[in-house]
Protein backbone atom coordinates (compact mmCIF):
# COMPACT_ATOMS: atom_id res chain seq x y z
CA UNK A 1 74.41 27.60 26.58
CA UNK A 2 76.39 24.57 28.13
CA UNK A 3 80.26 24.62 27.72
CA UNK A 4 82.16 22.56 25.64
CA UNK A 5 82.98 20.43 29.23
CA UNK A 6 79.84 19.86 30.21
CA UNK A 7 78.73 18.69 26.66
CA UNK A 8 81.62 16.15 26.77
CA UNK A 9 80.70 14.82 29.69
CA UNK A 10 77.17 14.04 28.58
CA UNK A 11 78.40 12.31 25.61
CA UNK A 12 80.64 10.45 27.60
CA UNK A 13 77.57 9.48 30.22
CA UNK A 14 75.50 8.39 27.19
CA UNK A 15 78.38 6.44 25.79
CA UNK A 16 79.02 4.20 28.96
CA UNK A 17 75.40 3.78 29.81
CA UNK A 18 74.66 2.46 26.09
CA UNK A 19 77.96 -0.04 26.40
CA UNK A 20 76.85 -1.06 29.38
CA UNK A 21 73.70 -1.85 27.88
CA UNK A 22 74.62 -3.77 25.21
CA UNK A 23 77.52 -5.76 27.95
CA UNK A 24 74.21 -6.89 29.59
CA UNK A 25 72.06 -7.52 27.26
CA UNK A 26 74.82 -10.10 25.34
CA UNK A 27 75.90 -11.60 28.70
CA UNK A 28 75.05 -15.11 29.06
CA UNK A 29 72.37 -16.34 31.60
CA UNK A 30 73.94 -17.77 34.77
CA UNK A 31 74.29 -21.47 34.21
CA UNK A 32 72.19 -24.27 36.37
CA UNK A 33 75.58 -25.59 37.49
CA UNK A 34 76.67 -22.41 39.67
CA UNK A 35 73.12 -22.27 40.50
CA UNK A 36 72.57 -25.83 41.86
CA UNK A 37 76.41 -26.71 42.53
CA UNK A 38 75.68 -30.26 41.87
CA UNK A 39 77.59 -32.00 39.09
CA UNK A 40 75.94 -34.07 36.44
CA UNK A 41 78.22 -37.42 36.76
CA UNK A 42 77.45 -37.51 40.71
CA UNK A 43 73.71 -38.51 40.00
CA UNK A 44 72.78 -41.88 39.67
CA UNK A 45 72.52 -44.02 36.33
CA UNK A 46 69.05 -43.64 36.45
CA UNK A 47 68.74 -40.11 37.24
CA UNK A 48 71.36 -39.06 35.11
CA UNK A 49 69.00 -40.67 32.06
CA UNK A 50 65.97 -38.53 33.36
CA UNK A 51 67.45 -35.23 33.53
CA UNK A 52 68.87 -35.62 29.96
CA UNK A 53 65.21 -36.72 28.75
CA UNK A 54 63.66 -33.48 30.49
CA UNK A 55 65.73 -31.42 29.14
CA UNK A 56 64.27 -32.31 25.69
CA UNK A 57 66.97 -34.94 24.10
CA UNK A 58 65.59 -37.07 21.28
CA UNK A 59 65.82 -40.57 22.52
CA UNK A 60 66.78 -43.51 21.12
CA UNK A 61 63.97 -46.18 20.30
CA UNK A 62 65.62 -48.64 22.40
CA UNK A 63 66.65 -46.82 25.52
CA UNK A 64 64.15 -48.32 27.74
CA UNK A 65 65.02 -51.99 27.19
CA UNK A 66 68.43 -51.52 27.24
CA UNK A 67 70.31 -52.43 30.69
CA UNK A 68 73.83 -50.52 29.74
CA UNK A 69 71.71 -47.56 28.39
CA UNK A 70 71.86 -45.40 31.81
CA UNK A 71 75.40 -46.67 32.45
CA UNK A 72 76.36 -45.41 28.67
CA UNK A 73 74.65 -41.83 29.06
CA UNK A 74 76.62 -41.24 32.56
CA UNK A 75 79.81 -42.10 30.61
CA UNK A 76 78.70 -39.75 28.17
CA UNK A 77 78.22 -37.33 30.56
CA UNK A 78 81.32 -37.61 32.19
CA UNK A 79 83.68 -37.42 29.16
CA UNK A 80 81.76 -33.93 28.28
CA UNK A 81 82.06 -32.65 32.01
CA UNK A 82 85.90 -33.99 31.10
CA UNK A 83 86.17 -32.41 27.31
CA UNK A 84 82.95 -30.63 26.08
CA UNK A 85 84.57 -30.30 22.68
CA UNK A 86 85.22 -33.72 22.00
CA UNK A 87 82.59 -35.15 19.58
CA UNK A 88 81.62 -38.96 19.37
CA UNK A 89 79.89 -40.87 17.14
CA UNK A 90 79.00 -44.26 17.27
CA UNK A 91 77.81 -46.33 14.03
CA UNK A 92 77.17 -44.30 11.46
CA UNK A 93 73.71 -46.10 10.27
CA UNK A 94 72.45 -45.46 13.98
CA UNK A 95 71.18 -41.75 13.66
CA UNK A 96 69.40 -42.02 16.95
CA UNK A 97 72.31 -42.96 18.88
CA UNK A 98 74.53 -40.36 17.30
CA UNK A 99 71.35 -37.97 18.00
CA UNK A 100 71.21 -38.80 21.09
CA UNK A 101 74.80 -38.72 21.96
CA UNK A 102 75.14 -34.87 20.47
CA UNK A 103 72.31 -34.09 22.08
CA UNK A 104 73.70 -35.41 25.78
CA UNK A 105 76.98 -32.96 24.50
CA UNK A 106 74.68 -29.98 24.44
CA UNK A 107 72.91 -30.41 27.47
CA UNK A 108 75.89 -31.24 29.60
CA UNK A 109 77.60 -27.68 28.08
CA UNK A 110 74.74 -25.98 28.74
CA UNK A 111 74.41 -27.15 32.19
CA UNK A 112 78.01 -25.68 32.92
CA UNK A 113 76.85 -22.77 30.83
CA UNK A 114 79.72 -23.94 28.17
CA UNK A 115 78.30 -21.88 25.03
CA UNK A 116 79.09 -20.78 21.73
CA UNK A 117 80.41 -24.35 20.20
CA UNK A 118 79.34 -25.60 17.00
CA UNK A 119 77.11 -29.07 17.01
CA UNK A 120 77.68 -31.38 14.18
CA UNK A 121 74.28 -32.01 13.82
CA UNK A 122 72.86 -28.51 13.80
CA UNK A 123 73.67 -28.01 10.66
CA UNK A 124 71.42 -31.00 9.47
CA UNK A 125 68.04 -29.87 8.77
CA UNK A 126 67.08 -33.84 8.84
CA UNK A 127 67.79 -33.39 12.63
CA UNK A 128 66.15 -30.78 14.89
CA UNK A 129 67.86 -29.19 17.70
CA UNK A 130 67.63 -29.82 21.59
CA UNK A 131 64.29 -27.80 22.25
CA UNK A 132 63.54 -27.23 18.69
CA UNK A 133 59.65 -27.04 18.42
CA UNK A 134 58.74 -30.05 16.60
């Protein structure tokens, strides 16, 4: 029969190797950020308004007409890079924009694998979220 020792240190064994587990399995994936190195706000205008679109942002109607649009979302971007807790909303009949602009918020933090922070808008069931299956 195993001593009392040897039992302890089994338990012990199975205790790390199940906390361990569970430290991996809960860790956060390695954000795009430390695996590119390139920051969002160093991109072009143009650029800047593709990489939010593939990333699955709801766009506003007008986005492709406008001429201050790409200029707008790389301000956008840079005042999240600057403060990704800082919420801003525009006019408050303009859903889209306000969409939009939470939607540039949550792709910026998840590009510098910023998580765990509440959206304003996920708790709207009137708006879907970033890479919601529509």
């Amino acid at each position: 029969m195993l001593s009392a020792r040897i039992k302890a240190i089994f338990v012990l064994l199975f205790a790390t190797i199940a906390i361990m587990a569970v430290t991996i399995k809960n860790t956060p994936p390695v954000s795009e950020y430390m695996q590119t190195g390139i920051r969002l706000s160093d991109l072009p205008d143009k650029e800047c308004v593709a990489f939010i679109a593939s990333k699955g942002a709801h766009m506003p109607g007008h986005y492709k007409q406008s001429l201050y649009f790409p200029a707008a979302t790389k301000d956008y971007i840079t005042t999240f890079e600057q403060n990704p807790y800082k919420t801003l909303r525009g006019v408050y009949s303009d859903t889209s924009t306000n969409q939009y602009v939470e939607d540039v918020r949550k792709i910026v933090n998840d590009y510098y694998g910023i998580y765990h922070i509440e959206y304003y808008l996920d708790h709207d069931p009137e708006y879907p979220s970033v890479g919601a299956e529509q």
